[in-house]
Every structure is written in structure tokens, then in C-alpha cells.
C-alpha atoms as a PDB file:
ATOM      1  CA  UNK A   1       0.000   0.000   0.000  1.00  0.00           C
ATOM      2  CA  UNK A   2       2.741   2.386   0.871  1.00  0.00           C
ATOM      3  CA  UNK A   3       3.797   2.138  -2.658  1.00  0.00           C
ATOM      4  CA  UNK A   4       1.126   2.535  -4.496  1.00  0.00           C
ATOM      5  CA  UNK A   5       1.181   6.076  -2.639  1.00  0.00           C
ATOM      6  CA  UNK A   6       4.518   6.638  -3.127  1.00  0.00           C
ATOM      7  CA  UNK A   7       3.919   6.146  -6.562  1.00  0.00           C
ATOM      8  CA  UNK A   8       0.192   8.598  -7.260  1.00  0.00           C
ATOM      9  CA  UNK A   9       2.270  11.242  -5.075  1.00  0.00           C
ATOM     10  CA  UNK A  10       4.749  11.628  -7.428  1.00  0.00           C
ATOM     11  CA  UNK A  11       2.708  11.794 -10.209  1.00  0.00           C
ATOM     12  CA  UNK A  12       0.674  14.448  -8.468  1.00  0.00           C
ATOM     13  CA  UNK A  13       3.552  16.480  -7.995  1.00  0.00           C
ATOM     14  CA  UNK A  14       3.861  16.552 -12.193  1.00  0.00           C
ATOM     15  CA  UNK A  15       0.277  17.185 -12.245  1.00  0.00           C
ATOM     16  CA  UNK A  16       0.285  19.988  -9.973  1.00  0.00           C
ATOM     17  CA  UNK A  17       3.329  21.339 -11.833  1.00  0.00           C
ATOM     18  CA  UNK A  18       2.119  20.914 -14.832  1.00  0.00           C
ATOM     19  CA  UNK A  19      -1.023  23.111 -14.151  1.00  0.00           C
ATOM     20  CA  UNK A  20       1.389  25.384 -12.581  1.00  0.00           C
ATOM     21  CA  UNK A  21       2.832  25.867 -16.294  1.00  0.00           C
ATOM     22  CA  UNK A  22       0.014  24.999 -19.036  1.00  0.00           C
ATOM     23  CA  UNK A  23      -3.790  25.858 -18.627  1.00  0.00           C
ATOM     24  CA  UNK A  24      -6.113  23.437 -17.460  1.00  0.00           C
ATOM     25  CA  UNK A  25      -6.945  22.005 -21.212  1.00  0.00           C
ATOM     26  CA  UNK A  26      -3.404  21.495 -22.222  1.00  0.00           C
ATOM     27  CA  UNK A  27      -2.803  19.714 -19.215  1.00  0.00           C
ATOM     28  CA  UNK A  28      -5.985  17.511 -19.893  1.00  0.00           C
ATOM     29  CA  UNK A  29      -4.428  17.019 -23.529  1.00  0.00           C
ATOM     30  CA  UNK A  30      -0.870  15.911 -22.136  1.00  0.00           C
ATOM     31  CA  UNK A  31      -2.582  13.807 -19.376  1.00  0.00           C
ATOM     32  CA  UNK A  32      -4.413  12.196 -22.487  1.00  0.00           C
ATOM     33  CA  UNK A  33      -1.633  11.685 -24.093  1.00  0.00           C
ATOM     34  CA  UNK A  34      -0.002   9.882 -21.551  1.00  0.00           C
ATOM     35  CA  UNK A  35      -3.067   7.608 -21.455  1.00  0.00           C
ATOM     36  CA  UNK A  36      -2.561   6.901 -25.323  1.00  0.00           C
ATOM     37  CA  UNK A  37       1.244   6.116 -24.832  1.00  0.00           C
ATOM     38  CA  UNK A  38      -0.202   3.625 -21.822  1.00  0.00           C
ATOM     39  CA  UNK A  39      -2.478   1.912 -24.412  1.00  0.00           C
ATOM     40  CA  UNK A  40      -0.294   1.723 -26.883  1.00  0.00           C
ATOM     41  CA  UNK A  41       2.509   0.301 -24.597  1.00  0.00           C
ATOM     42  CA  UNK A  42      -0.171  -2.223 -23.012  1.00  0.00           C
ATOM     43  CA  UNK A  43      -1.308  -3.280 -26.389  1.00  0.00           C
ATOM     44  CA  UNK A  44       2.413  -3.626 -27.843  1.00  0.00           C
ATOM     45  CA  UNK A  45       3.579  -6.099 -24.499  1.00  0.00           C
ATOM     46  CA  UNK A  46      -0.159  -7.644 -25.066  1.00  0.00           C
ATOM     47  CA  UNK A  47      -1.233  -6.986 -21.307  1.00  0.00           C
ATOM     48  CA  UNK A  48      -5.040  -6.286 -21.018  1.00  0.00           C
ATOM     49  CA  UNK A  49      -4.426  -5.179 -17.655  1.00  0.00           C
ATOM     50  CA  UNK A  50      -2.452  -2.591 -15.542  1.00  0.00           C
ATOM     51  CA  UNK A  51      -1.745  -5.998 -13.036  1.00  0.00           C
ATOM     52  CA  UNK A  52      -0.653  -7.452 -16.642  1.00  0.00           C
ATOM     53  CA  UNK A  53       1.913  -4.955 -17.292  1.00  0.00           C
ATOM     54  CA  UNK A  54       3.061  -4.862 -13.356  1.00  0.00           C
ATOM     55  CA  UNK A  55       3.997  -8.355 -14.683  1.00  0.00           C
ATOM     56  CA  UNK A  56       6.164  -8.126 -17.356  1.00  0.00           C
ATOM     57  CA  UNK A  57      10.222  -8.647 -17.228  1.00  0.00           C
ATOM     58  CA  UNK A  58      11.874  -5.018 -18.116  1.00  0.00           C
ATOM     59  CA  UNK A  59      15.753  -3.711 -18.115  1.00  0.00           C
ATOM     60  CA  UNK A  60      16.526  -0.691 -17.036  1.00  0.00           C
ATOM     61  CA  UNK A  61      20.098   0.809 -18.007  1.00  0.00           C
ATOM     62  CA  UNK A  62      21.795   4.281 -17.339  1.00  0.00           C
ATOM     63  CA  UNK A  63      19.598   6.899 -15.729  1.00  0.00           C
ATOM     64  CA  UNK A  64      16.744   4.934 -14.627  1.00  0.00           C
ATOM     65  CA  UNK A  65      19.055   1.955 -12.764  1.00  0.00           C
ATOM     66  CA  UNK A  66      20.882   4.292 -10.942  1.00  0.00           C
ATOM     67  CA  UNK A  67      17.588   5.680  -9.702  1.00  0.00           C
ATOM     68  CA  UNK A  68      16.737   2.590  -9.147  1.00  0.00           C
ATOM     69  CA  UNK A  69      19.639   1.093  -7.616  1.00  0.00           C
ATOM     70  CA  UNK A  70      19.753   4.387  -5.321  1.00  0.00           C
ATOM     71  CA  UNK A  71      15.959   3.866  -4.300  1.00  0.00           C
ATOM     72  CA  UNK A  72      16.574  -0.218  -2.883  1.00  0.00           C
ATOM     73  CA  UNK A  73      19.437   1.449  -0.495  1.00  0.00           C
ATOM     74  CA  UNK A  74      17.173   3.944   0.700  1.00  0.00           C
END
């Protein structure tokens, strides 16, 4: 559970930055857009599901493991 916070708090944090920056209707559009990317990922690694894609094997390499790797220490 604590992730699952963890994880809508950061994304509220681009949200509220985001409306911060853009109006209210370009953030809808970008927030849509993110949805479409979702679907199209989803449909590409054939998950039907958002406990479908939580599933599926990735890599990560530069950037995102060291964010990674620092996150597990902490």
C-alpha cells in the first residue's frame, strides 16, 4: 500500500506542476496523451491489464538503474 502512494504522489507532484505551467486544457491534452502512450505500450507487451503490465520482465540501463539502484538502499 505504501507504494502505491509513493507512486500517485509523485505523479501528483507533475500534475500539480504541470497546471502550474500549461492551462487546465493542455494539461488535460498531455494527461491524455499519456493515457494513449499507456495503451499503446499495453497493447504492444499484449497486457489487457495494468496488473498485466506490473507483470512483465523489463531492463533498465543508465539513468533509470541508478535511480533505481539508489531507491533499494534507501
Amino acid at each position: 500500500m505504501l507504494g502505491l502512494c509513493a507512486k500517485a504522489v509523485g505523479l501528483s507532484r507533475t500534475v500539480l506542476e504541470l497546471v502550474e505551467t500549461y492551462s487546465v486544457e493542455e494539461v488535460i491534452g498531455i494527461v491524455q496523451g499519456w493515457k494513449d502512450d499507456l495503451r499503446l505500450i499495453m497493447c504492444a507487451l499484449n497486457c489487457a491489464t495494468i496488473a498485466d503490465l506490473q507483470k512483465v520482465d523489463y531492463l533498465l540501463y543508465g539513468k533509470l538503474k541508478e535511480a533505481k539502484d539508489q531507491m533499494r538502499k534507501a
